[in-house]
N, C-alpha and C. Protein backbone atom coordinates (compact mmCIF):
# COMPACT_ATOMS: atom_id res chain seq x y z
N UNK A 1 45.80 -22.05 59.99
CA UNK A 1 47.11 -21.45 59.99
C UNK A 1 48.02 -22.05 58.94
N UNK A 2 47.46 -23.06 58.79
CA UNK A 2 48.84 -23.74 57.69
C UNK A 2 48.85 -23.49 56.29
N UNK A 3 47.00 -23.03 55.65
CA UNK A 3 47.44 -22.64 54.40
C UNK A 3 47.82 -21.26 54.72
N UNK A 4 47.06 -20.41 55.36
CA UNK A 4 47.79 -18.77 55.52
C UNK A 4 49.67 -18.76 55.69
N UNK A 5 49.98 -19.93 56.44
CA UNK A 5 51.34 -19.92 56.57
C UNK A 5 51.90 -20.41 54.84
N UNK A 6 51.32 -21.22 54.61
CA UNK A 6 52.30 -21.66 52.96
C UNK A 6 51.62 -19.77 52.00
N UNK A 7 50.31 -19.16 52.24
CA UNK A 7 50.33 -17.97 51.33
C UNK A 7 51.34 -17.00 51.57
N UNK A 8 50.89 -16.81 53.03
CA UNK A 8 52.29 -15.61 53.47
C UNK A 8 53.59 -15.89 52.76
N UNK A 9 54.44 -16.81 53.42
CA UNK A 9 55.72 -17.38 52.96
C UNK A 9 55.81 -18.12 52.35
N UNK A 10 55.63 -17.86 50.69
CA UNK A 10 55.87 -18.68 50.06
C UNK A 10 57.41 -18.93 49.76
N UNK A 11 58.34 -18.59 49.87
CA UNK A 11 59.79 -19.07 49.81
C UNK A 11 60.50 -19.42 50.43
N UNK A 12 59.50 -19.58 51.77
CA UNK A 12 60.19 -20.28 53.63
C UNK A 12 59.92 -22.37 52.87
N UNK A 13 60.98 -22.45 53.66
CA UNK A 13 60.77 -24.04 53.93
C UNK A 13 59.63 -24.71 53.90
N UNK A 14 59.16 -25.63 52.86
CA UNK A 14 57.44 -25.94 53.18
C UNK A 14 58.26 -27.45 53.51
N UNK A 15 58.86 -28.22 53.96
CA UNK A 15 58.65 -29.43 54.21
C UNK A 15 57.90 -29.28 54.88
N UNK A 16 56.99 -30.69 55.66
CA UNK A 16 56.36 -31.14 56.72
C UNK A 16 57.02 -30.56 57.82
N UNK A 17 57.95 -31.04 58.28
CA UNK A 17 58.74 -31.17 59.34
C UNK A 17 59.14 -28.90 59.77
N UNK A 18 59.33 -28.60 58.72
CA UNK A 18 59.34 -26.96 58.65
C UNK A 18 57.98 -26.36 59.01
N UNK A 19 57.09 -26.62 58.56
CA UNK A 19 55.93 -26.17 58.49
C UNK A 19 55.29 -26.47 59.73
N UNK A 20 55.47 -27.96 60.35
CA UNK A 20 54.75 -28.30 61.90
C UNK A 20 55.68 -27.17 62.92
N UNK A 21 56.97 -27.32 62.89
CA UNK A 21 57.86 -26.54 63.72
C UNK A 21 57.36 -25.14 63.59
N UNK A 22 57.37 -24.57 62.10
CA UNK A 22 56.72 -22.84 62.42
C UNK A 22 55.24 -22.61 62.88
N UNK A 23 54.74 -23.98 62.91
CA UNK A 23 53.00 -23.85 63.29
C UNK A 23 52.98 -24.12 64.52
N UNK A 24 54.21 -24.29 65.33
CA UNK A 24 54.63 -24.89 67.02
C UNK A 24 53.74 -25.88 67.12
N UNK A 25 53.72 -27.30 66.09
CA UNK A 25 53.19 -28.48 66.34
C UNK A 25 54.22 -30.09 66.08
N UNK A 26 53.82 -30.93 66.18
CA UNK A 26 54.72 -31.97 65.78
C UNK A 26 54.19 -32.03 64.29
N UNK A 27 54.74 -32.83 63.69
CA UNK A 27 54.38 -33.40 62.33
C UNK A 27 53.75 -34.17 62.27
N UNK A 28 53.44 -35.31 63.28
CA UNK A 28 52.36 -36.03 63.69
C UNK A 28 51.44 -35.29 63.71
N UNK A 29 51.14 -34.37 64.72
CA UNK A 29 49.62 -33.54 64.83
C UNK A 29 49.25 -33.08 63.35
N UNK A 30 50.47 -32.44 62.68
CA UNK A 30 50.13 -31.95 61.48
C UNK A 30 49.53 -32.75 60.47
N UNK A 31 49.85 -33.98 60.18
CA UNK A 31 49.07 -34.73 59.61
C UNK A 31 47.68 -35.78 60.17
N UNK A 32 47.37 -35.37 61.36
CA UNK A 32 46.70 -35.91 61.77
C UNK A 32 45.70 -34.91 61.74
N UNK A 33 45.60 -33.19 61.71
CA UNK A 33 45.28 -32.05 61.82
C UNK A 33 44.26 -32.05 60.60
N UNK A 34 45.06 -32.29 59.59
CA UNK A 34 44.82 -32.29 58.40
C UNK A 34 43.97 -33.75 58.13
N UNK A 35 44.01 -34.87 58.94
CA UNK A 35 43.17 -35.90 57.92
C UNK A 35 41.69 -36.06 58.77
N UNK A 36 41.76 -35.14 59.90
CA UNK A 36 40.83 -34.58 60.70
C UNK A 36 39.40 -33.70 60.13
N UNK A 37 40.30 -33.17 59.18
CA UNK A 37 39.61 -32.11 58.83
C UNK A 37 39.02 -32.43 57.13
N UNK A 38 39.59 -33.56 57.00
CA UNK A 38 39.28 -34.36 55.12
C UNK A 38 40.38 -33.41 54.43
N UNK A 39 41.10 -32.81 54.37
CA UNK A 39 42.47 -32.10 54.15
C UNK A 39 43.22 -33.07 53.32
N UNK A 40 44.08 -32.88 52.39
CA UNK A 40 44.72 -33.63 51.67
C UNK A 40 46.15 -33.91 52.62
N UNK A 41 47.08 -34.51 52.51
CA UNK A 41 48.68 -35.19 53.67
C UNK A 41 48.81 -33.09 53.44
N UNK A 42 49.61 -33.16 54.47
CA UNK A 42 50.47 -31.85 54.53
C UNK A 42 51.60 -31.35 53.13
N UNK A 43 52.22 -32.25 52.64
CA UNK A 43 52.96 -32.26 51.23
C UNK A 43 52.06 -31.53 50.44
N UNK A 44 50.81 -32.79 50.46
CA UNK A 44 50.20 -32.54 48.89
C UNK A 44 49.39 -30.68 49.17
N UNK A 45 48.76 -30.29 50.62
CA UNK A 45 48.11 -29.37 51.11
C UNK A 45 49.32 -28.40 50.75
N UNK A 46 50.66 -28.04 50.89
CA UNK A 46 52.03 -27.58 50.13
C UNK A 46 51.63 -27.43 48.89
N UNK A 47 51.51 -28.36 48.45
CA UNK A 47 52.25 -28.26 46.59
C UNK A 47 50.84 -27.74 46.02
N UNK A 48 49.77 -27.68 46.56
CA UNK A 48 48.52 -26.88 46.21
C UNK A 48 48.45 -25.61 46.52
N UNK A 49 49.13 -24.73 47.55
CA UNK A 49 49.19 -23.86 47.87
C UNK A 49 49.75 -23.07 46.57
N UNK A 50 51.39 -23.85 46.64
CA UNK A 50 52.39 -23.18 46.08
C UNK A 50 51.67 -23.68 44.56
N UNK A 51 51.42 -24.43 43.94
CA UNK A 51 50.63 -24.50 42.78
C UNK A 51 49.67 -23.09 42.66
N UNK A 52 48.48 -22.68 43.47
CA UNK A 52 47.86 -21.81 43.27
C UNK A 52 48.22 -20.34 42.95
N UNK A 53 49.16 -20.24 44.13
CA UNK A 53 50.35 -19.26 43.81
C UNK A 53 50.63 -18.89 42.45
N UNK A 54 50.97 -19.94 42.20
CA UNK A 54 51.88 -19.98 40.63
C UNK A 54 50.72 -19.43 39.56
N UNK A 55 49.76 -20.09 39.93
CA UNK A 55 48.62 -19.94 38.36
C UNK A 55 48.41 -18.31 38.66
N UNK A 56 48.16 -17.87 40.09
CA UNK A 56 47.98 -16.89 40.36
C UNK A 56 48.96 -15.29 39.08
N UNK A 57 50.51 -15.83 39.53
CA UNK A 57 51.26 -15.11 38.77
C UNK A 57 51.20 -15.79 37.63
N UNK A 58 51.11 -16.35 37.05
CA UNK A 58 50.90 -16.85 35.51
C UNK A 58 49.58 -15.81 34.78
N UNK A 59 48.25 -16.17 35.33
CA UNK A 59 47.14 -15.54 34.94
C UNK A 59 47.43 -14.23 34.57
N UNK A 60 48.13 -13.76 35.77
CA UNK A 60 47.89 -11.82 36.72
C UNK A 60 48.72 -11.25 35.63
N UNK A 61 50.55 -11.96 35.52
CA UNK A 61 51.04 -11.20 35.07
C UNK A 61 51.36 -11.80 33.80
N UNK A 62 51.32 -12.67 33.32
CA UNK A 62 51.78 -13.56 32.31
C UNK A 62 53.03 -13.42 32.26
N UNK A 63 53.81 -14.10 33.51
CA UNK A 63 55.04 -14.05 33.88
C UNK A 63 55.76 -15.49 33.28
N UNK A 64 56.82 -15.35 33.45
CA UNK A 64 57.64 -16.64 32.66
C UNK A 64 57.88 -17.85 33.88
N UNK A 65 57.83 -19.18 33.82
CA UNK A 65 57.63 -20.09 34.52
C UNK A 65 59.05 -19.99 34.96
N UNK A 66 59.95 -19.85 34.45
CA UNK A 66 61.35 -19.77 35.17
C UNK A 66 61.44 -18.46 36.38
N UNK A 67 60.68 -17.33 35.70
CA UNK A 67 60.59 -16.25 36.85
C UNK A 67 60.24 -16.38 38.04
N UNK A 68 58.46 -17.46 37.93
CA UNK A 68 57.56 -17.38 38.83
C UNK A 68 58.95 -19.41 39.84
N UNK A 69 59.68 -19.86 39.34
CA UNK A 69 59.92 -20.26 39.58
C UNK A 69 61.13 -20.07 40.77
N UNK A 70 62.32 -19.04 40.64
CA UNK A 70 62.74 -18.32 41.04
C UNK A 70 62.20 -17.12 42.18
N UNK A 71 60.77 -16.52 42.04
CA UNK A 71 60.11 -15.90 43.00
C UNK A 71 59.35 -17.09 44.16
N UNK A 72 59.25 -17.86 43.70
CA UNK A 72 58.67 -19.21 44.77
C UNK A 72 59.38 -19.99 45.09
N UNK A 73 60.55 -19.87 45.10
CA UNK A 73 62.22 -21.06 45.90
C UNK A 73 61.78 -22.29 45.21
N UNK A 74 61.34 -22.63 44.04
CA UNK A 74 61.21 -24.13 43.47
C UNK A 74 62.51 -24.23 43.42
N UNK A 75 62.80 -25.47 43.20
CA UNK A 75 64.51 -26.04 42.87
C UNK A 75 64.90 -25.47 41.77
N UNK A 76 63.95 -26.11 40.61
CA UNK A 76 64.09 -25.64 39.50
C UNK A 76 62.92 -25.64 38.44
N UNK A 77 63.02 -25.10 37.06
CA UNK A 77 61.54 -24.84 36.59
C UNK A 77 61.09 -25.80 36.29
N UNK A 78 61.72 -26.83 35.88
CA UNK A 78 61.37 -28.68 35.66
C UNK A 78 60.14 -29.01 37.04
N UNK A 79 60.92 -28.92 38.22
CA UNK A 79 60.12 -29.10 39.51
C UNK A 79 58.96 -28.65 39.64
N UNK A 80 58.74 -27.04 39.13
CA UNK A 80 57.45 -26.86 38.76
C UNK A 80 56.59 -26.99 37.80
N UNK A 81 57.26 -27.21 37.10
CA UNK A 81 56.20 -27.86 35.64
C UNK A 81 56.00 -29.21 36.17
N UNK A 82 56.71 -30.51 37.01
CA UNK A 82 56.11 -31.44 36.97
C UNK A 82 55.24 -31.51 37.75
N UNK A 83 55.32 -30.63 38.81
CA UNK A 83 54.11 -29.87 39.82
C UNK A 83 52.91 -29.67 38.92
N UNK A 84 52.79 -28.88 38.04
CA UNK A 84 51.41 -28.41 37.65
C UNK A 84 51.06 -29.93 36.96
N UNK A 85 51.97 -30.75 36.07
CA UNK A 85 51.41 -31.82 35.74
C UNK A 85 51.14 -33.27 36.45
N UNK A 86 51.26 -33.08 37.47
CA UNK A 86 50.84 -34.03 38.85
C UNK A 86 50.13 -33.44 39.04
N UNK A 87 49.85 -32.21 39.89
CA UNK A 87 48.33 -31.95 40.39
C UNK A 87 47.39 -31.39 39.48
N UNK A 88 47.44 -30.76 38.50
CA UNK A 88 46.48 -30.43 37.49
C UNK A 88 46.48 -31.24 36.27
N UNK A 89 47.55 -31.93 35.59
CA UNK A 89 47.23 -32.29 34.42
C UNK A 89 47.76 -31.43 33.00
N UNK A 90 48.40 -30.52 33.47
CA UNK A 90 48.56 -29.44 32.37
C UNK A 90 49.86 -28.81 32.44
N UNK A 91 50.06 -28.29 31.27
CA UNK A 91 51.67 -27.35 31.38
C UNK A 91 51.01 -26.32 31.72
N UNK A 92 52.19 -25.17 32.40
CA UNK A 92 51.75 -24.02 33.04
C UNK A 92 51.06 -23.04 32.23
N UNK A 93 51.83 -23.17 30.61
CA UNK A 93 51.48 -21.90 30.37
C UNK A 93 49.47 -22.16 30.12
N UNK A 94 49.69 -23.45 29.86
CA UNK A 94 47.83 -23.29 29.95
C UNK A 94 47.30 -22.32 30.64
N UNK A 95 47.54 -22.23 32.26
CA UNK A 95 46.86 -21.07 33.27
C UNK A 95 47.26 -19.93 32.72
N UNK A 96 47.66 -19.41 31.62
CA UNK A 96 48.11 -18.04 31.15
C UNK A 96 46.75 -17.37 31.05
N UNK A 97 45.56 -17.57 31.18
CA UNK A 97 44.68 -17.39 30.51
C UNK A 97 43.71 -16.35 32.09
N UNK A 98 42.42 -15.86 31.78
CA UNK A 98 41.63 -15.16 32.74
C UNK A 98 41.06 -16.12 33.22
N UNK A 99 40.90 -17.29 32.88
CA UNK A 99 40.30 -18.31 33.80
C UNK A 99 41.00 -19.29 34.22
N UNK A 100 41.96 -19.06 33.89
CA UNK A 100 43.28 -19.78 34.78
C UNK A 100 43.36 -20.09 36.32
N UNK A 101 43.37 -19.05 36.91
CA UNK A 101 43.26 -19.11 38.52
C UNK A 101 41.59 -20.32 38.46
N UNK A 102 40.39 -20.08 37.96
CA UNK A 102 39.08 -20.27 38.37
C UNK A 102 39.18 -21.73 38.11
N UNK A 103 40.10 -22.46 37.31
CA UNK A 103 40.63 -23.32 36.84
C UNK A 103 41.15 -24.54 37.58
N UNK A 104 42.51 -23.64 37.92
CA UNK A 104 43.20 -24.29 39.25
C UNK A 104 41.92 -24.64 40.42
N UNK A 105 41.32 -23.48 40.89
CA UNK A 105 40.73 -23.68 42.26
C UNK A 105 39.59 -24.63 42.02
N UNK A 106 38.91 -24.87 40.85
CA UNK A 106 38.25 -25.45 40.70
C UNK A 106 38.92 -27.11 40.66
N UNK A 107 40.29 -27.84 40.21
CA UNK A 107 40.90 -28.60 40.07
C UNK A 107 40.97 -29.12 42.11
N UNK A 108 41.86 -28.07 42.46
CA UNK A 108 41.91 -27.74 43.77
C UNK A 108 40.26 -27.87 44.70
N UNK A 109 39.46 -27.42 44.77
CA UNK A 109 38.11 -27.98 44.88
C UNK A 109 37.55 -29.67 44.90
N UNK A 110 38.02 -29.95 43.57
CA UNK A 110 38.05 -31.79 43.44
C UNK A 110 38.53 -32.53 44.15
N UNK A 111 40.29 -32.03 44.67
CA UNK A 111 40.95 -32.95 45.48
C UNK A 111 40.75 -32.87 46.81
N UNK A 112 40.19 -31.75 47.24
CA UNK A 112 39.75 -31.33 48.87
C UNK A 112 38.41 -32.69 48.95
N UNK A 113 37.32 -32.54 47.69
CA UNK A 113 35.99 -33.16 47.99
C UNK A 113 36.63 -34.87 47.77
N UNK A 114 37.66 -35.44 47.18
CA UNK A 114 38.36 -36.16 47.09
C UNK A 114 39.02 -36.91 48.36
N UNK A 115 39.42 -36.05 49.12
CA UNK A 115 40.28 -36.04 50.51
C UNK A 115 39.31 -36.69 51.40
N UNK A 116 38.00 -35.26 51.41
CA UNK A 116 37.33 -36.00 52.61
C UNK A 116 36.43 -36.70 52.16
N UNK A 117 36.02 -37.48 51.12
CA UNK A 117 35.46 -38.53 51.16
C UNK A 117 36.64 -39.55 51.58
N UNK A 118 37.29 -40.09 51.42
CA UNK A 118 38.86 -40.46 51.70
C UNK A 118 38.32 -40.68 53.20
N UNK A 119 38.50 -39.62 53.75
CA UNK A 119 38.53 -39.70 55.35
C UNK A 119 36.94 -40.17 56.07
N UNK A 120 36.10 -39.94 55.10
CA UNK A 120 34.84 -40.34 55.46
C UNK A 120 34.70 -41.84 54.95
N UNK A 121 35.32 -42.77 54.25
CA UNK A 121 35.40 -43.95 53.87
C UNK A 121 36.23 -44.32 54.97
N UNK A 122 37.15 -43.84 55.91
CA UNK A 122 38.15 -44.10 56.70
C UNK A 122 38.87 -43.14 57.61
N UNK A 123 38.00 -43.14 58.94
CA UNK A 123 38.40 -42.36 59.59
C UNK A 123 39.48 -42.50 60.54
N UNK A 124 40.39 -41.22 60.49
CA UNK A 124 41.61 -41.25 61.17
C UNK A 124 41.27 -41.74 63.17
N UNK A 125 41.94 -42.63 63.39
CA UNK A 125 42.19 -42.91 64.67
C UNK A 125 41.20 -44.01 65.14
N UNK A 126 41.24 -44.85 63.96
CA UNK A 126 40.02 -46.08 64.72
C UNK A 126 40.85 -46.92 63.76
């Protein structure tokens, strides 16, 4: 439910604390939900969503980062550019491209197999 909840609404509230409340859980469970499952913290599982999003309209429409910034409630387009260069490594307009999205998910792919080794080196609740 929680990535379908960050795809659906992408311009609702993604804090932690927003996201456990619309998922009718604590924020505790939510991150415990998530390190359960080798899941990256609830934030970072956020800013991957709304990252994918983005490459999504970048690729599709070769839309302007201030647009796609404005259609996704970022603060501002700074916020998302330092977004794509924290979790990917790259300025946006890189994903302008047809393999843009295959790109991201593949980036996105790394940090999931990343996560749960993470949680398999150290499992939550012992």
């Amino acid at each position: 439910g929680f990535v379908e909840f960050c795809l659906f609404y992408p311009t609702h509230d993604h804090s932690v604390e927003a996201l456990a409340n619309a998922l009718g859980v604590n924020r505790k469970t939510l991150l415990n939900q998530c390190a359960r499952a080798g899941l990256p913290v609830p934030s970072a599982l956020t800013a991957w969503c709304r990252l994918l999003l983005s490459v999504h309209l970048l690729a599709s429409t070769g839309g302007k980062v201030e647009r796609i910034t404005l259609a996704l409630n970022f603060p501002s387009s700074s916020a998302l550019r330092n977004m794509f260069r924290r979790y990917l490594g790259r300025r946006p307009g890189e994903f302008r491209t047809a393999d843009g999205l295959d790109q991201a998910f593949a980036a996105f792919a790394a940090a999931l197999k990343e996560s749960a080794a993470r949680e398999i080196e150290s499992p939550t609740g012992g």
